[in-house]
N, C-alpha and C. Protein backbone atom coordinates (compact mmCIF):
# COMPACT_ATOMS: atom_id res chain seq x y z
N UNK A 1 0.82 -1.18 0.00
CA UNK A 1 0.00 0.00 0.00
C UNK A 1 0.87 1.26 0.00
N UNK A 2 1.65 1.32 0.80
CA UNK A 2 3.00 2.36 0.91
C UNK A 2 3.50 2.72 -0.75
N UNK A 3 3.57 1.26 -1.20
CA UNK A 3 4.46 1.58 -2.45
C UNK A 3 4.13 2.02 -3.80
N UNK A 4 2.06 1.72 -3.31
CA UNK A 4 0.85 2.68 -4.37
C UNK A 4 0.58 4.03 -4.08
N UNK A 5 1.07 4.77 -2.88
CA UNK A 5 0.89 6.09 -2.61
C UNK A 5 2.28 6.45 -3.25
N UNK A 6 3.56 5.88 -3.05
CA UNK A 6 4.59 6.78 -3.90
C UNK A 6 4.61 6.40 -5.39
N UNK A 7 3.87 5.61 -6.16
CA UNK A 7 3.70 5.44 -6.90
C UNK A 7 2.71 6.62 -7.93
N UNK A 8 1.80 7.08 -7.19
CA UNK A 8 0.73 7.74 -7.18
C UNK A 8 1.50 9.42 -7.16
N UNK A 9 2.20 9.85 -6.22
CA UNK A 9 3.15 10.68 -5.85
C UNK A 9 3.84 11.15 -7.16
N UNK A 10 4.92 9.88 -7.63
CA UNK A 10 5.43 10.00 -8.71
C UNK A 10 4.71 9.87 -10.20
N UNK A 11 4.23 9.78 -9.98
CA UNK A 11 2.92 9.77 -11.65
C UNK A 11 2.32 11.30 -11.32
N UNK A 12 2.30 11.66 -10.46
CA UNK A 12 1.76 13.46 -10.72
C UNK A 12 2.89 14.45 -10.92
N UNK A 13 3.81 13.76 -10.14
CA UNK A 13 5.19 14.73 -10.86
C UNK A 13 5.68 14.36 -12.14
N UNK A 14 5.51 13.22 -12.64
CA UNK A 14 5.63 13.47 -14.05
C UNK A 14 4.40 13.96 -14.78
N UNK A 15 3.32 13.76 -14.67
CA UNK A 15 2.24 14.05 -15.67
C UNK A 15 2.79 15.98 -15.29
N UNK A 16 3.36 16.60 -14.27
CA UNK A 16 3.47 17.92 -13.97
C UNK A 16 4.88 18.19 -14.96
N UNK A 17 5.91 17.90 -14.98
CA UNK A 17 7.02 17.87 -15.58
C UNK A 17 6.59 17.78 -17.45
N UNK A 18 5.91 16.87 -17.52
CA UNK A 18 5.58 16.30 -18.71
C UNK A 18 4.92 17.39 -19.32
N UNK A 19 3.75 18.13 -18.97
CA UNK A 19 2.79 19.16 -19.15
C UNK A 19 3.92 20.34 -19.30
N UNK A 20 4.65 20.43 -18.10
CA UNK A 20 5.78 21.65 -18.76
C UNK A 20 6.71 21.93 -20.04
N UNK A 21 6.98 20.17 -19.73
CA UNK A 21 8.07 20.09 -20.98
C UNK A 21 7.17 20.37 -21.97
N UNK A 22 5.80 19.98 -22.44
CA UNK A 22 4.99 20.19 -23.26
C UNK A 22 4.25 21.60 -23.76
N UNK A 23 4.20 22.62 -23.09
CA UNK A 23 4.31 23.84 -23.36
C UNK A 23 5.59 24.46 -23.59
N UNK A 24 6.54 24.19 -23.46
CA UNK A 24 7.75 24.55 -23.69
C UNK A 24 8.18 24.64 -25.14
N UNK A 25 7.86 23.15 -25.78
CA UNK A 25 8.13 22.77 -26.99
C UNK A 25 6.76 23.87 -27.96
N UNK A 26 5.34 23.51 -27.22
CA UNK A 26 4.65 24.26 -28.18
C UNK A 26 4.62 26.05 -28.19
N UNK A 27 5.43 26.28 -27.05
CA UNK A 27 5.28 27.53 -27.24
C UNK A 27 6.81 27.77 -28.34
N UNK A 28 7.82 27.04 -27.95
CA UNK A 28 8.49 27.23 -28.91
C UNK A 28 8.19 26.72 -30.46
N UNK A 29 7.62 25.55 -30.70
CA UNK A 29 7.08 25.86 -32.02
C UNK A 29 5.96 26.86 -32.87
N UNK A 30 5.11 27.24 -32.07
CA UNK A 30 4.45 28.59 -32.09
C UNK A 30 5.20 29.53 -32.27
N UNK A 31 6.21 30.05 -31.78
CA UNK A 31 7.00 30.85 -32.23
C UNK A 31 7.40 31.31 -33.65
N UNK A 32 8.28 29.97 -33.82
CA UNK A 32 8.36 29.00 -35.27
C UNK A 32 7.46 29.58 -36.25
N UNK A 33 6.48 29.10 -35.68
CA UNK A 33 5.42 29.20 -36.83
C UNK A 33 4.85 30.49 -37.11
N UNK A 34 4.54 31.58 -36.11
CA UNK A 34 4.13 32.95 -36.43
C UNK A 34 5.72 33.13 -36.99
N UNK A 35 7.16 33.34 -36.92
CA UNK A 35 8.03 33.24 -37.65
C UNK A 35 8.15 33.11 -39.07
N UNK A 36 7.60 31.99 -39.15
CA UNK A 36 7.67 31.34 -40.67
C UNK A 36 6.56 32.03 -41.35
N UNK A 37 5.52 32.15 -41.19
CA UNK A 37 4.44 33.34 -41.63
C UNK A 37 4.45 33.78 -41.88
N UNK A 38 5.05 35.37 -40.81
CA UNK A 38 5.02 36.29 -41.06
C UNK A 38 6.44 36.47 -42.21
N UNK A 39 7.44 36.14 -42.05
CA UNK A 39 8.27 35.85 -43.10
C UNK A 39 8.28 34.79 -44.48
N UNK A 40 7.52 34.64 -44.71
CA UNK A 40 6.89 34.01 -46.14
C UNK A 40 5.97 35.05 -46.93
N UNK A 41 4.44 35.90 -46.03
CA UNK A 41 3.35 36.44 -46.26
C UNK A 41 3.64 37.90 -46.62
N UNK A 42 4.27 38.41 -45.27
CA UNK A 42 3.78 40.06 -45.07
C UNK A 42 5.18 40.55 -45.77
N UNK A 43 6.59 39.79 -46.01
CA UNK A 43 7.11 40.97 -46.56
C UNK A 43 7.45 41.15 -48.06
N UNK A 44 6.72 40.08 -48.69
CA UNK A 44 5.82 40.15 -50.22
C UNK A 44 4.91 40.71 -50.56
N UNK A 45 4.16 40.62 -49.30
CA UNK A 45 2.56 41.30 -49.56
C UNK A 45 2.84 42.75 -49.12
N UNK A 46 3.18 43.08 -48.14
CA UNK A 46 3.35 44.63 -47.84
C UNK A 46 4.51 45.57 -47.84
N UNK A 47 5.84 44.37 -48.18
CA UNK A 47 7.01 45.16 -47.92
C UNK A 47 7.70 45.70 -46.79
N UNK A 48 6.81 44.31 -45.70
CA UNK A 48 7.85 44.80 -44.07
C UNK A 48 8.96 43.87 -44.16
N UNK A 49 9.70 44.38 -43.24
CA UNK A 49 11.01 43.61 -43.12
C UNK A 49 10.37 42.15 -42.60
N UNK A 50 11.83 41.37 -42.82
CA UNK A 50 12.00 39.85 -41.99
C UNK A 50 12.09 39.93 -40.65
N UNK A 51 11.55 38.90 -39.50
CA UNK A 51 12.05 38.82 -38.54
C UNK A 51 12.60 38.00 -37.59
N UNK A 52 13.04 38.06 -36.48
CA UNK A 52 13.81 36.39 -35.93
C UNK A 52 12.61 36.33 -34.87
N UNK A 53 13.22 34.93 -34.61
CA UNK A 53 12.55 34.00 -33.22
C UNK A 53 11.84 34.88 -32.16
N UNK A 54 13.03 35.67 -31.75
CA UNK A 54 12.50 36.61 -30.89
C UNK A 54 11.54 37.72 -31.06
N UNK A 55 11.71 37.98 -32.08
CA UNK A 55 10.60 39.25 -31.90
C UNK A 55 9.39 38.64 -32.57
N UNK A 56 9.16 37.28 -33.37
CA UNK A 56 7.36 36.69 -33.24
C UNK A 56 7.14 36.05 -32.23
N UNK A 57 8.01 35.92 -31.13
CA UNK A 57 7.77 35.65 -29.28
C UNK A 57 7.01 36.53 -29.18
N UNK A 58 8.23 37.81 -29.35
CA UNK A 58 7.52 38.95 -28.63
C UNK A 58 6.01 39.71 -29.80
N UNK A 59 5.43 39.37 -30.59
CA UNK A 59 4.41 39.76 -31.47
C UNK A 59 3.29 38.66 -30.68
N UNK A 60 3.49 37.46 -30.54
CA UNK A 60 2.76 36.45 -29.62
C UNK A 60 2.21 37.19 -28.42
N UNK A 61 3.57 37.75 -27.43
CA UNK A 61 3.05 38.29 -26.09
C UNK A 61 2.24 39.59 -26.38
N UNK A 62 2.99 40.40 -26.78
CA UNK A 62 2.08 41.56 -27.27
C UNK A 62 0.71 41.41 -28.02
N UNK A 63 0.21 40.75 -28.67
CA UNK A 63 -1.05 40.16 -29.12
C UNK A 63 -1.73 39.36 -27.89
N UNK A 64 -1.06 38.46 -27.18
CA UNK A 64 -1.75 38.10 -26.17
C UNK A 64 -2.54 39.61 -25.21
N UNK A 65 -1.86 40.48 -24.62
CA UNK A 65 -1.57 41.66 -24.40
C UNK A 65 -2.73 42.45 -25.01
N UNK A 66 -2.83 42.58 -26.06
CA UNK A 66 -3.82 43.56 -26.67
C UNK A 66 -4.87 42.57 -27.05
N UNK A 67 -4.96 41.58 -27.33
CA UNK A 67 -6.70 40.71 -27.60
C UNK A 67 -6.95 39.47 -26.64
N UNK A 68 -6.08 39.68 -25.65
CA UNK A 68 -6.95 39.08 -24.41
C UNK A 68 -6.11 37.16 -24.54
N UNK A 69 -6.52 36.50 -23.90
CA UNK A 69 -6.32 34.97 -23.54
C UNK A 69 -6.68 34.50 -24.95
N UNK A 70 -5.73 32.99 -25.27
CA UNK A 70 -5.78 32.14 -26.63
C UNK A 70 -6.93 31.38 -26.22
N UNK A 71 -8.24 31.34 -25.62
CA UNK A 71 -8.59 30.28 -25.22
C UNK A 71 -8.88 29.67 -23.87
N UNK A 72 -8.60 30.11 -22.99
CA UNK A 72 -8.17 29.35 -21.80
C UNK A 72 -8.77 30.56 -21.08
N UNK A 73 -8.86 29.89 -19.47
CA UNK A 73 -9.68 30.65 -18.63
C UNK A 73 -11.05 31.51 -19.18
N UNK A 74 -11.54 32.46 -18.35
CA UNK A 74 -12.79 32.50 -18.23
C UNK A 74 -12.18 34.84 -18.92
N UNK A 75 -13.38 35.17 -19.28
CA UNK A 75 -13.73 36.60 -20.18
C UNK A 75 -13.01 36.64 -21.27
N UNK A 76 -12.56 38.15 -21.62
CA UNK A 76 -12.11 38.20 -23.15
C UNK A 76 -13.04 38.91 -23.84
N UNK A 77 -13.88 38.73 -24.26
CA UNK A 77 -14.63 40.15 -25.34
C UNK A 77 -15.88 39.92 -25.75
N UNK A 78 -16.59 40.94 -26.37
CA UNK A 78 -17.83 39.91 -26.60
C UNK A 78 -17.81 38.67 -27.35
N UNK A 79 -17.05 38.01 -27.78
CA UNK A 79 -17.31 37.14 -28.78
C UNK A 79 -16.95 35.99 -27.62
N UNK A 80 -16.44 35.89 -26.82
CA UNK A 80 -15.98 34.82 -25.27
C UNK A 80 -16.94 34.84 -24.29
N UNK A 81 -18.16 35.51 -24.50
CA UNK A 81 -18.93 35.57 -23.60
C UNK A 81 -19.23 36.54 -22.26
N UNK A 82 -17.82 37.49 -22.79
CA UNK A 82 -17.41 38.53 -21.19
C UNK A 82 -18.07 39.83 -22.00
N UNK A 83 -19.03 40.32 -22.70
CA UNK A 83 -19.25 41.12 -23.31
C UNK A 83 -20.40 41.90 -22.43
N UNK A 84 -21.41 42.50 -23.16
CA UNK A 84 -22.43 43.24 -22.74
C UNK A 84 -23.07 42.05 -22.33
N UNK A 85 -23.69 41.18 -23.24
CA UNK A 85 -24.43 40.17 -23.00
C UNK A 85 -24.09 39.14 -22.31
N UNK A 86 -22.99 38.97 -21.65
CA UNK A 86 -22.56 37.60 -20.68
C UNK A 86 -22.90 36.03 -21.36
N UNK A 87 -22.70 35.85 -22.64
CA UNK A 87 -22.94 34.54 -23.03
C UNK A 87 -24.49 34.73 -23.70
N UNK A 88 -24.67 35.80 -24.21
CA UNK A 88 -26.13 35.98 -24.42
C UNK A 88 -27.11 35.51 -23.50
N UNK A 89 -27.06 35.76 -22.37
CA UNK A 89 -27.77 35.39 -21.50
C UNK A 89 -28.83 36.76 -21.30
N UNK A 90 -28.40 37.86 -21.42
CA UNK A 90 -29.45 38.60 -20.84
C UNK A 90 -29.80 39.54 -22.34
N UNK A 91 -29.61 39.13 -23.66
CA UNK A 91 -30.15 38.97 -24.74
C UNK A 91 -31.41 39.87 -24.98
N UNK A 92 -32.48 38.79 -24.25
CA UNK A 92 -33.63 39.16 -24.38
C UNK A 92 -34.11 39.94 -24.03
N UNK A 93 -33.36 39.92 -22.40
CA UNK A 93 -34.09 41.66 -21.44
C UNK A 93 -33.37 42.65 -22.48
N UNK A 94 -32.51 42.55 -22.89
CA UNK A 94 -32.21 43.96 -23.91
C UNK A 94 -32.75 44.34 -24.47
N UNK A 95 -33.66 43.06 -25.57
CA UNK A 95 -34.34 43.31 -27.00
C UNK A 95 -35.41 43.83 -26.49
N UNK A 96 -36.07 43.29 -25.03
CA UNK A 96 -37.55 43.73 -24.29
C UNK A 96 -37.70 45.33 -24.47
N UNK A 97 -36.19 45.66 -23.54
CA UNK A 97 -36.37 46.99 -22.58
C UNK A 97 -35.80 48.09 -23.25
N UNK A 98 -34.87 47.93 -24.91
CA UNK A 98 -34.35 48.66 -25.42
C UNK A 98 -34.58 48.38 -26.88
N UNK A 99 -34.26 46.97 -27.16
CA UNK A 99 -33.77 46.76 -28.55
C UNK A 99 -35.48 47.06 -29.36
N UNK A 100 -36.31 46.22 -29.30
CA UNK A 100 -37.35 46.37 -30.30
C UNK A 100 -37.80 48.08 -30.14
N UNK A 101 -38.11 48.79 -29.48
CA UNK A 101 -38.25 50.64 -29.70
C UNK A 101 -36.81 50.42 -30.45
N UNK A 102 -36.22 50.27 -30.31
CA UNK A 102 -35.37 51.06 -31.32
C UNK A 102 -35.23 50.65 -32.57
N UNK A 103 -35.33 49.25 -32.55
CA UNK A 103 -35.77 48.80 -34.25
C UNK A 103 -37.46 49.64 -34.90
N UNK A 104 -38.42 49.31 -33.45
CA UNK A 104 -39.19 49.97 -34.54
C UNK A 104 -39.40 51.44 -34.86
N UNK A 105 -38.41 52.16 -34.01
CA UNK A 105 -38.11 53.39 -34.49
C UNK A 105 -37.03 53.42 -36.20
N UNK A 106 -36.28 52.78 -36.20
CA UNK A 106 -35.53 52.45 -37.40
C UNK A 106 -36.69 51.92 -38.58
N UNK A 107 -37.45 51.78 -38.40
CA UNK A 107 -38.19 50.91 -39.61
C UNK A 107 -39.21 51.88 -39.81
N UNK A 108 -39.72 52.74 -38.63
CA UNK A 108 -40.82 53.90 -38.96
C UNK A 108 -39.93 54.92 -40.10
N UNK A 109 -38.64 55.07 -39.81
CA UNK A 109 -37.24 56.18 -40.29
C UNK A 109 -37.54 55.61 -41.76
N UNK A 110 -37.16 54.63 -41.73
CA UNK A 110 -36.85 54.00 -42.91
C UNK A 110 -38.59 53.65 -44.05
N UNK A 111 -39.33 53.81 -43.55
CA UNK A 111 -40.54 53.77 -44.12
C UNK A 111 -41.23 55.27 -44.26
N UNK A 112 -40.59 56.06 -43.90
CA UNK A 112 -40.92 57.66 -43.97
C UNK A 112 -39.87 58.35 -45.07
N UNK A 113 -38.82 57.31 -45.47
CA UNK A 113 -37.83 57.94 -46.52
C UNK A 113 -36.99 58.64 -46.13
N UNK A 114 -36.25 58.26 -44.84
CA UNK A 114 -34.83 58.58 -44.35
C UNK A 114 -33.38 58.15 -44.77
């Protein structure tokens, strides 16, 4: 029984090790790859310079930075659900208490030749 608890012990430090080593590699191939991209695409198409490893790291962080989480954890914008509408959840009280007056103000506009 002793030797299924360190057993148990050691299978979470690797599945923990393992998970690291595993972002490691994909963040470094991510790199790579906004790399290879942006140096194939944009400096044919627009005439920007080439760039190295490091600075589509740093275009990664800075984009993380300005448009929020890849995915993971909870808000982010309206389109993630952290918006006005919270997952379109409160949708309807909008359309109730605001949205339809104002459509059918738009459609009276628009039927009067605005």
């Amino acid at each position: 029984m002793d030797m299924r608890k360190h057993s148990h012990g050691a299978q979470i430090v690797g599945h923990i090790v393992g998970g690291i080593a595993l972002a490691v590699v994909l963040g470094f191939l991510f790199g790579i790859v906004v790399m290879w991209l942006w140096n194939a695409l944009l400096p044919g198409l627009f005439g920007l310079k080439f760039i190295t490893y490091w600075q589509a790291v740093g275009l990664i962080i800075l984009s993380r930075l300005l448009f929020g989480s890849f995915g993971h954890g909870k808000g982010g914008g309206p389109f993630r659900g952290g918006g006005r509408w919270g997952k379109r959840g409160n949708f309807k009280g909008w359309w109730q208490a605001e949205g339809e007056q104002a459509f059918d103000a738009y459609v009276a506009r628009k039927a009067a030749g605005e």
